[in-house]
PDB file of N, CA and C in Angstrom:
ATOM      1  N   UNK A   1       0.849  -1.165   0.000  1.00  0.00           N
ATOM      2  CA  UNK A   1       0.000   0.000   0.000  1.00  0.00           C
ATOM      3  C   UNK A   1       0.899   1.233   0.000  1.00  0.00           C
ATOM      4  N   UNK A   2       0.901   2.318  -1.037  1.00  0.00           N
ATOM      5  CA  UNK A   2       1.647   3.727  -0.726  1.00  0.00           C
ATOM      6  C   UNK A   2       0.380   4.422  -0.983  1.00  0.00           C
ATOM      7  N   UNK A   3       0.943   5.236   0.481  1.00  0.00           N
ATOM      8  CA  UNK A   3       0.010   6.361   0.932  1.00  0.00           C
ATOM      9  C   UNK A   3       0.690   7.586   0.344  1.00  0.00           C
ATOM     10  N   UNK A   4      -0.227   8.239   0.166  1.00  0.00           N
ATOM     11  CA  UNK A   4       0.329   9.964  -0.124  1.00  0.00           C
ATOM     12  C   UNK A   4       0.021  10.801   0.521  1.00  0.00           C
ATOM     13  N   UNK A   5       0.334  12.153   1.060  1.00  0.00           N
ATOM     14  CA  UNK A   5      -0.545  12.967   1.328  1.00  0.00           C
ATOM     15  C   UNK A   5      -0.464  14.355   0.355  1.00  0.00           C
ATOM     16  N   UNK A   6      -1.866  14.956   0.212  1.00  0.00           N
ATOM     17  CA  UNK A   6      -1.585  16.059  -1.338  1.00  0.00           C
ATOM     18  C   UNK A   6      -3.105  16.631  -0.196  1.00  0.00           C
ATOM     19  N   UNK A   7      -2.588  18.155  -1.062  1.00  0.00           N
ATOM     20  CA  UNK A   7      -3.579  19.245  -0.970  1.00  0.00           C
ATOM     21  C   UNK A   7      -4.911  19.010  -1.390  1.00  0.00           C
ATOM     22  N   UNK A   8      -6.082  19.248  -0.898  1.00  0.00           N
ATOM     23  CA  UNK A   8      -7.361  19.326  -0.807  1.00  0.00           C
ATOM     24  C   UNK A   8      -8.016  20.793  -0.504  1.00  0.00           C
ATOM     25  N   UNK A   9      -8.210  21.550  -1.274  1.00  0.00           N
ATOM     26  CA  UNK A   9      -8.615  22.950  -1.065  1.00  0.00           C
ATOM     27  C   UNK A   9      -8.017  24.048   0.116  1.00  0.00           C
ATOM     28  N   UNK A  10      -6.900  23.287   0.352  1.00  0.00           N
ATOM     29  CA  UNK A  10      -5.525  24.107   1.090  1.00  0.00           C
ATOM     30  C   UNK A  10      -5.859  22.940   2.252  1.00  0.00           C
ATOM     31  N   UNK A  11      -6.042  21.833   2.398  1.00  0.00           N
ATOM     32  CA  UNK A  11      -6.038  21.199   3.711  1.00  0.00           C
ATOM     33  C   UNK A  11      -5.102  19.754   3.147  1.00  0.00           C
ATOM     34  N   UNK A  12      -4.190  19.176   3.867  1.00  0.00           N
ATOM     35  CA  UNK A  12      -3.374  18.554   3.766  1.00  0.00           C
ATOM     36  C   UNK A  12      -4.171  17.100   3.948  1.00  0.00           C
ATOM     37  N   UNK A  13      -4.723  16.260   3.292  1.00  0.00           N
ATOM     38  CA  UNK A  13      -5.244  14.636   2.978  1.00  0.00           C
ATOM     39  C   UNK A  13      -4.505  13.700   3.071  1.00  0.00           C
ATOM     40  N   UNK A  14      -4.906  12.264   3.530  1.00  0.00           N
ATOM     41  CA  UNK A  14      -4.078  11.260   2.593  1.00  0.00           C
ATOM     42  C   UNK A  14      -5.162  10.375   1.610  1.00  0.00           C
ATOM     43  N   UNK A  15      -4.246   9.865   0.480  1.00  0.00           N
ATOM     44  CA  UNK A  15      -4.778   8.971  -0.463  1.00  0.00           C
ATOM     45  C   UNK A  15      -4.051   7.925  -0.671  1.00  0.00           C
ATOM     46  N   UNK A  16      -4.622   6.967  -1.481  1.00  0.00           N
ATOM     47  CA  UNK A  16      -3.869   5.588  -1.550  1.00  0.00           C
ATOM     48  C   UNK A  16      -3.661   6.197  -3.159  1.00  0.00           C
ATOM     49  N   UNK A  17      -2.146   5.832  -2.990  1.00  0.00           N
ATOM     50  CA  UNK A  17      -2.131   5.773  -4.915  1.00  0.00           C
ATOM     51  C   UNK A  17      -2.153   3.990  -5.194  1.00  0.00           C
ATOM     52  N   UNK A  18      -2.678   3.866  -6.566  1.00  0.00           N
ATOM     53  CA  UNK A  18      -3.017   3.093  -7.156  1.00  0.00           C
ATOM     54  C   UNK A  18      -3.151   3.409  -8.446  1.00  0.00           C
ATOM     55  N   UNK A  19      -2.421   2.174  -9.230  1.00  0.00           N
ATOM     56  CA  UNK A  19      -1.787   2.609 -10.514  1.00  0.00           C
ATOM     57  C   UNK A  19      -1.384   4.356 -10.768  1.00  0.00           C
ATOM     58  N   UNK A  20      -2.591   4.531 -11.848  1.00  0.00           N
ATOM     59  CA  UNK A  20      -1.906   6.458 -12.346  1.00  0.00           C
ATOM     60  C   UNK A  20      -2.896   7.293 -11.761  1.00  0.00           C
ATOM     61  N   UNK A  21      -3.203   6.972 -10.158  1.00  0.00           N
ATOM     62  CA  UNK A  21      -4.442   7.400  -9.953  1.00  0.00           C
ATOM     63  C   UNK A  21      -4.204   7.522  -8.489  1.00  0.00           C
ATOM     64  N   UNK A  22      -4.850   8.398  -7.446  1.00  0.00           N
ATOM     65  CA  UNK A  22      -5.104   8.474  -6.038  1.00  0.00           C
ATOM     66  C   UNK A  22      -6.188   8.486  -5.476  1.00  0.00           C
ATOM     67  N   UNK A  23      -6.618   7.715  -4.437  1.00  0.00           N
ATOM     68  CA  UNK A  23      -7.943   7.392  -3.958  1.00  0.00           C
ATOM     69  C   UNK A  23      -7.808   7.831  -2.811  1.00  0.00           C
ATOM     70  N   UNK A  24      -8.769   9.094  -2.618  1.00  0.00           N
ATOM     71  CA  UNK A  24      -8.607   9.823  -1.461  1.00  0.00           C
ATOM     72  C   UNK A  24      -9.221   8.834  -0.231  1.00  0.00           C
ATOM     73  N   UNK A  25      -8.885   8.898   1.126  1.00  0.00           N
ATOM     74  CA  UNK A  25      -9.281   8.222   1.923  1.00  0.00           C
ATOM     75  C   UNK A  25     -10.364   8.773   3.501  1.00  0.00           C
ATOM     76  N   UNK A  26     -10.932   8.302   4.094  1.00  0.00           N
ATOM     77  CA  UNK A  26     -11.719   8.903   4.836  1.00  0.00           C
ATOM     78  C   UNK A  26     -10.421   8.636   6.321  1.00  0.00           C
ATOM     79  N   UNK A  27     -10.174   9.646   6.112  1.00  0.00           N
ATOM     80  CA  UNK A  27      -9.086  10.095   7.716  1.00  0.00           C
ATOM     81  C   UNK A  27      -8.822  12.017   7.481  1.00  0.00           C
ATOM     82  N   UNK A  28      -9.273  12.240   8.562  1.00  0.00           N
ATOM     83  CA  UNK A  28      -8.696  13.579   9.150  1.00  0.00           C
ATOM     84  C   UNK A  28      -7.499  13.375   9.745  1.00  0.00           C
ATOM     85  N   UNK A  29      -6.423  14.190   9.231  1.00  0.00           N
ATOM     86  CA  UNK A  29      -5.064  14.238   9.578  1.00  0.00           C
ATOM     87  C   UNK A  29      -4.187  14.227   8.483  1.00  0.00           C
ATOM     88  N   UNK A  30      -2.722  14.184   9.350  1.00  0.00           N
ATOM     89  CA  UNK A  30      -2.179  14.337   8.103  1.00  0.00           C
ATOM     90  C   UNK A  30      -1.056  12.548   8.301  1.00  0.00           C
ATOM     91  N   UNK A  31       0.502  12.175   7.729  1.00  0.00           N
ATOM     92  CA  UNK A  31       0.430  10.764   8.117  1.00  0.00           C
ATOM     93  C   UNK A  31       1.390  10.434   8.999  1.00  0.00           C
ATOM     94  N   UNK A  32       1.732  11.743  10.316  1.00  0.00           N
ATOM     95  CA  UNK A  32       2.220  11.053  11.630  1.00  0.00           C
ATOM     96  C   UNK A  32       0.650  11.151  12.747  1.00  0.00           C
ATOM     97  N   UNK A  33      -0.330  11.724  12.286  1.00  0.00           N
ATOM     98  CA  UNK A  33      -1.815  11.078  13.033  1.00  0.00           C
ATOM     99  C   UNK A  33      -1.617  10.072  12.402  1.00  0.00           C
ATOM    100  N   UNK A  34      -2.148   9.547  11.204  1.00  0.00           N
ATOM    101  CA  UNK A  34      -2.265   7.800  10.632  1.00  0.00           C
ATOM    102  C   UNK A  34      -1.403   6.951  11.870  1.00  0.00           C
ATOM    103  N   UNK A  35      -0.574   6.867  11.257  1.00  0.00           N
ATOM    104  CA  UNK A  35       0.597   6.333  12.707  1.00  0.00           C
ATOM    105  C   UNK A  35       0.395   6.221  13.701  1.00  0.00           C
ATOM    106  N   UNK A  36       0.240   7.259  14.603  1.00  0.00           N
ATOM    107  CA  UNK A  36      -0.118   7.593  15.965  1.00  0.00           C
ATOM    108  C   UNK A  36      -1.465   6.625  16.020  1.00  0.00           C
ATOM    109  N   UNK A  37      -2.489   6.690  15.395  1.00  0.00           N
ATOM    110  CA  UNK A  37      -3.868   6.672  15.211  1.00  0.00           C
ATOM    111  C   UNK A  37      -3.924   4.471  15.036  1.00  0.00           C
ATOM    112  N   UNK A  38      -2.970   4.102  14.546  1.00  0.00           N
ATOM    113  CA  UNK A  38      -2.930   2.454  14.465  1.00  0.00           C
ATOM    114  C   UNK A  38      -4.731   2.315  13.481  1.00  0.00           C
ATOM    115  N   UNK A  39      -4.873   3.099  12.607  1.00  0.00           N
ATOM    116  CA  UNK A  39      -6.300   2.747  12.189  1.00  0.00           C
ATOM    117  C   UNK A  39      -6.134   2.683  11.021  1.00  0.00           C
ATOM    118  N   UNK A  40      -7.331   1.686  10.681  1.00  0.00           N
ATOM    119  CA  UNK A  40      -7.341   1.409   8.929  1.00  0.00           C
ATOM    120  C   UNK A  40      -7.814   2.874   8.096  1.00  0.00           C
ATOM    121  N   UNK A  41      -7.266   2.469   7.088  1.00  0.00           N
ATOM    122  CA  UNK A  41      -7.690   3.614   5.700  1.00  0.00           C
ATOM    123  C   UNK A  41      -8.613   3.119   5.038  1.00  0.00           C
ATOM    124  N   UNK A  42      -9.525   3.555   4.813  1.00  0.00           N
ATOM    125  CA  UNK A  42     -10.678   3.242   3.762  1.00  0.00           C
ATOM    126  C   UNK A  42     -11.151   4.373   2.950  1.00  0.00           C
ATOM    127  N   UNK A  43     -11.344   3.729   1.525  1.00  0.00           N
ATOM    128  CA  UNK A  43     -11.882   4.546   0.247  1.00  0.00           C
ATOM    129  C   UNK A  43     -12.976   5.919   0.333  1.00  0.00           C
ATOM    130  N   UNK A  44     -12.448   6.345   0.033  1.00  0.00           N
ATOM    131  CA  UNK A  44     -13.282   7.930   0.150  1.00  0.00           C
ATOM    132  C   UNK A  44     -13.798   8.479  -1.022  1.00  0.00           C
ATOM    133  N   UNK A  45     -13.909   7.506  -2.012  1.00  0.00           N
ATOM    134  CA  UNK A  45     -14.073   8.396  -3.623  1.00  0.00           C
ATOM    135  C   UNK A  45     -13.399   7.568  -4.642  1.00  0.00           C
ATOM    136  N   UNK A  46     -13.793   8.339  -5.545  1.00  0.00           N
ATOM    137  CA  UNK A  46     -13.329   7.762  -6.904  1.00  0.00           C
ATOM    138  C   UNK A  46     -11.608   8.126  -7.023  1.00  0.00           C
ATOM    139  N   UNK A  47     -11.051   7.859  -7.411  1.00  0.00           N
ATOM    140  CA  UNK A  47      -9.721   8.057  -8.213  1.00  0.00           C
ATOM    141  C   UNK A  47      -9.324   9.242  -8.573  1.00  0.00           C
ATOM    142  N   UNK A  48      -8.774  10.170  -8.133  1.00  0.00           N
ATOM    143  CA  UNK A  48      -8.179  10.929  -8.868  1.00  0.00           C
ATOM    144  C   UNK A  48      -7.075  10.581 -10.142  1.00  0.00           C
ATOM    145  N   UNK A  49      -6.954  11.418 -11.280  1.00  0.00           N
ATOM    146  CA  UNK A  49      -5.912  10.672 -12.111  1.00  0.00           C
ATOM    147  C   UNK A  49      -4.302  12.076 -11.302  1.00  0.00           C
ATOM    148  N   UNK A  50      -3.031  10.970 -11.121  1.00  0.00           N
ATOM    149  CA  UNK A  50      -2.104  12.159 -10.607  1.00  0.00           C
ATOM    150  C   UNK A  50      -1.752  13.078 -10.773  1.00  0.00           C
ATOM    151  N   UNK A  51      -1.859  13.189 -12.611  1.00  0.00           N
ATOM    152  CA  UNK A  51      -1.609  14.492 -13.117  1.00  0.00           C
ATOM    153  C   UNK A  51      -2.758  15.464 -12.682  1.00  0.00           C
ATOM    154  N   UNK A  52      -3.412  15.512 -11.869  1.00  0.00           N
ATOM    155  CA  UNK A  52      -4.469  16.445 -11.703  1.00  0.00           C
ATOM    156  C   UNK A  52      -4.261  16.558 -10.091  1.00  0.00           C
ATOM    157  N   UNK A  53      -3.580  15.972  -9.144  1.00  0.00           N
ATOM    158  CA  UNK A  53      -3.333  15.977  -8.069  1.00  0.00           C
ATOM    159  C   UNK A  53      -2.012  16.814  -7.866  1.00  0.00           C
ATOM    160  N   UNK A  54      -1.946  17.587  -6.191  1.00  0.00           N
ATOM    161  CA  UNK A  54      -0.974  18.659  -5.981  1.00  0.00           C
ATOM    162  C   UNK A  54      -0.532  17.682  -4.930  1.00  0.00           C
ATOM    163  N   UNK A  55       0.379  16.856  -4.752  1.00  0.00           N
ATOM    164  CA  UNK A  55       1.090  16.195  -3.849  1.00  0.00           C
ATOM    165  C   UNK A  55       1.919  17.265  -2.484  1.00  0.00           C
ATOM    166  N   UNK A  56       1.363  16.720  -1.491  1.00  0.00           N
ATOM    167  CA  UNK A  56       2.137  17.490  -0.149  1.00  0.00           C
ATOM    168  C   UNK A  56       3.399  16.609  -0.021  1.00  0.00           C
ATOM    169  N   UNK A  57       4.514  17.450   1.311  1.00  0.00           N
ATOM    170  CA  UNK A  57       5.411  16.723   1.179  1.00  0.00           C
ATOM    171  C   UNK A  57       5.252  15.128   1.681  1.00  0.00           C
ATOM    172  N   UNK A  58       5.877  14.162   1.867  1.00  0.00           N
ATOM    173  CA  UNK A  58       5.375  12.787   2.241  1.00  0.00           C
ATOM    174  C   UNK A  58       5.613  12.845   3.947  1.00  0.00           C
ATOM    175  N   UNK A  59       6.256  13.853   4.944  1.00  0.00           N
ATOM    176  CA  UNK A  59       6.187  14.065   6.002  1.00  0.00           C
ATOM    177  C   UNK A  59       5.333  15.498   6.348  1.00  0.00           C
ATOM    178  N   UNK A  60       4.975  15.972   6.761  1.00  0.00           N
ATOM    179  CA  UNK A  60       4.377  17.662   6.325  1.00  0.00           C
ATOM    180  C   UNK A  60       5.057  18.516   7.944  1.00  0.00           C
ATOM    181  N   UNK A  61       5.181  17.615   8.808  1.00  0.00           N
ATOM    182  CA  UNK A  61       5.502  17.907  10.303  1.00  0.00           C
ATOM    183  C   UNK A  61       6.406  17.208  10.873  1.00  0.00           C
ATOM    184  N   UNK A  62       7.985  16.813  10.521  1.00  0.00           N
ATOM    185  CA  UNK A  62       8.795  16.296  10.832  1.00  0.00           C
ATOM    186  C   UNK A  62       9.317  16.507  12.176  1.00  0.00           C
ATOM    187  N   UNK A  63       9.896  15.884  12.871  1.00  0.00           N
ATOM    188  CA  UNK A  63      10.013  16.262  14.544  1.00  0.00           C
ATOM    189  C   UNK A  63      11.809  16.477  14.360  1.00  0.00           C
ATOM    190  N   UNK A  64      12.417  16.535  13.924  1.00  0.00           N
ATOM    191  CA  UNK A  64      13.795  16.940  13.987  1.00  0.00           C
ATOM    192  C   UNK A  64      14.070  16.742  11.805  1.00  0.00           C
ATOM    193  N   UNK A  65      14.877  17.956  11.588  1.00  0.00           N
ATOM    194  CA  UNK A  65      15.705  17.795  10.799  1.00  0.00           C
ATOM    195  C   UNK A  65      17.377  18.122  10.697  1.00  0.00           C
ATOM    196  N   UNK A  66      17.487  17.255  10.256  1.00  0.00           N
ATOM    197  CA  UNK A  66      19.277  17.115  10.427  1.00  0.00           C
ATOM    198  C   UNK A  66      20.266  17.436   9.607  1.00  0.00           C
ATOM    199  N   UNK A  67      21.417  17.498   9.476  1.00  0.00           N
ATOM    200  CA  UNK A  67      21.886  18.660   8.547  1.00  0.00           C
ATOM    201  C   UNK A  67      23.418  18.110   8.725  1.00  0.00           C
ATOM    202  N   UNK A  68      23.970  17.861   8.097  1.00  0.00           N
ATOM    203  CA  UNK A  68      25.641  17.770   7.980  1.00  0.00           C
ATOM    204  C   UNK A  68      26.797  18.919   7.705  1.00  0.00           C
ATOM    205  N   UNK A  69      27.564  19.740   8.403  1.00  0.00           N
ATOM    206  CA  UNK A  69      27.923  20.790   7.444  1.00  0.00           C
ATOM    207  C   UNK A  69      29.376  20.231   6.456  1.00  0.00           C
ATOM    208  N   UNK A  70      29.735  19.238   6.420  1.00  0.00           N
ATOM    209  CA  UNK A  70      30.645  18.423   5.132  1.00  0.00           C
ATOM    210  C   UNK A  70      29.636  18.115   4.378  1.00  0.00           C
ATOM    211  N   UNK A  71      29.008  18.555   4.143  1.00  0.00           N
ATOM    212  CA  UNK A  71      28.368  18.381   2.419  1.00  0.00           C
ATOM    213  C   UNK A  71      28.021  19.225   1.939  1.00  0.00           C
ATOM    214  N   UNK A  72      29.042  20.642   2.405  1.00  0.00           N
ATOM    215  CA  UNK A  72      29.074  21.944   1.872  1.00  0.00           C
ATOM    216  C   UNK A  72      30.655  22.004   1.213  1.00  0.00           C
ATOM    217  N   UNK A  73      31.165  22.426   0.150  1.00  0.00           N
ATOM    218  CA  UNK A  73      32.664  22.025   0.179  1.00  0.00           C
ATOM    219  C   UNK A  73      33.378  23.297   0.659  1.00  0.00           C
ATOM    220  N   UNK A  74      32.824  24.172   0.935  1.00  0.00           N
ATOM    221  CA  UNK A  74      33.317  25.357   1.941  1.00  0.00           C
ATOM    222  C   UNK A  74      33.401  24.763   3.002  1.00  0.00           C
ATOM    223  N   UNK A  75      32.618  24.472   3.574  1.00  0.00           N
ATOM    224  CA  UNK A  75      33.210  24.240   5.236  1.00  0.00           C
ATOM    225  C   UNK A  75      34.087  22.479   4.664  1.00  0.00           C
ATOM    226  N   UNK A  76      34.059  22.047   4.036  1.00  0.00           N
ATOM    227  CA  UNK A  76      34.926  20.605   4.213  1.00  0.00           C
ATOM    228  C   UNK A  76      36.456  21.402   3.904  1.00  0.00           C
ATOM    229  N   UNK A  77      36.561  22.454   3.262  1.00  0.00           N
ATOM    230  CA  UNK A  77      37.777  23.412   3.329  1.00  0.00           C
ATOM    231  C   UNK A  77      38.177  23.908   4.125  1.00  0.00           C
ATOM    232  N   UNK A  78      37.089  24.743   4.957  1.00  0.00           N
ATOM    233  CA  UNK A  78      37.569  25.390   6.571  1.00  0.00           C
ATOM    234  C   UNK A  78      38.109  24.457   7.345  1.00  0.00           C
ATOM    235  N   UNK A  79      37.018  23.355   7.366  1.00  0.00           N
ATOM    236  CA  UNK A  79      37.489  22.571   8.657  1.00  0.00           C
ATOM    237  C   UNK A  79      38.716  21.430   8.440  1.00  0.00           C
ATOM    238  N   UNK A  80      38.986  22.049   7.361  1.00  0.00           N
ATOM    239  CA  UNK A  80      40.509  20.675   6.569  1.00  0.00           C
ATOM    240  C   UNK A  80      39.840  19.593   6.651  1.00  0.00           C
ATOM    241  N   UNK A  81      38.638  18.867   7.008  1.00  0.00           N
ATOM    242  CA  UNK A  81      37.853  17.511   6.462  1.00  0.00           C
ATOM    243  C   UNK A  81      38.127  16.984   5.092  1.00  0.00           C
ATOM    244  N   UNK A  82      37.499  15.610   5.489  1.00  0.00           N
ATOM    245  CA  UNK A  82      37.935  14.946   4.339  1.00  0.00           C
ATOM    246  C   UNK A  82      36.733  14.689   3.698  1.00  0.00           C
ATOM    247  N   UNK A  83      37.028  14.711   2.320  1.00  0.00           N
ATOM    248  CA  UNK A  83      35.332  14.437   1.284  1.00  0.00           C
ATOM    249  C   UNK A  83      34.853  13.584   1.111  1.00  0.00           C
ATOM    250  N   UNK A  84      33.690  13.020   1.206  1.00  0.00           N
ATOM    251  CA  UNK A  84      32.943  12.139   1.465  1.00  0.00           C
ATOM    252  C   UNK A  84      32.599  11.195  -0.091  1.00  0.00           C
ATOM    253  N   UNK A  85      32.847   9.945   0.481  1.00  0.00           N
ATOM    254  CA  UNK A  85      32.729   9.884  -1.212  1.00  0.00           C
ATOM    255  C   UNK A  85      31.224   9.421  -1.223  1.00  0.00           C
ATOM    256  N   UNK A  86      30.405   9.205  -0.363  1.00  0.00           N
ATOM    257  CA  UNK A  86      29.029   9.521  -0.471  1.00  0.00           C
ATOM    258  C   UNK A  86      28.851  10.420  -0.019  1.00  0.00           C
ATOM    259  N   UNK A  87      27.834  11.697  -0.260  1.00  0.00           N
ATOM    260  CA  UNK A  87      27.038  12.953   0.460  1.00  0.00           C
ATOM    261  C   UNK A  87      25.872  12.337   0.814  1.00  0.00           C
ATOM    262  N   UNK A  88      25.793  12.516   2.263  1.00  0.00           N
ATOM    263  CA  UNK A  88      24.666  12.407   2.591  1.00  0.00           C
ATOM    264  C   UNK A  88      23.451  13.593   2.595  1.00  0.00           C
TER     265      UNK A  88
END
């Protein structure tokens, strides 16, 4: 099952995508309530097709974001660090 969450007349939804299409679902919230909430999703409508859908981000309320400053190559210069041969 991938869930989405996308805009609804400025209010943040979730839908089930399926194939080229999103099926909005009957839940208020956005999808750390889903989570919190341990409850099923059920069909709310017909299909949207995606190209007609405004996708929100897939977290909308993240509780920490994290940040590396070596995956700037200015500071991997200041701080004489060494370059990463993955960037995270």
């Amino acid at each position: 099952m991938k869930i989405a969450q996308y805009y609804d007349k400025g209010i943040i939804r979730l839908g089930l995508i399926k194939g080229e299409g999103l099926i909005p679902v009957d839940f208020l919230g956005d999808v750390i309530d889903f989570i919190k909430s341990r409850s099923n999703l059920k069909d709310d409508g017909d299909p949207i097709p995606l190209d007609k859908v405004r996708l929100a981000p897939p977290i909308s309320r993240p509780s920490k974001i994290i940040g590396i400053g070596l995956n700037y190559s200015d500071h991997i210069r200041e701080s004489k660090g060494k370059v990463q041969e993955i960037l995270l």
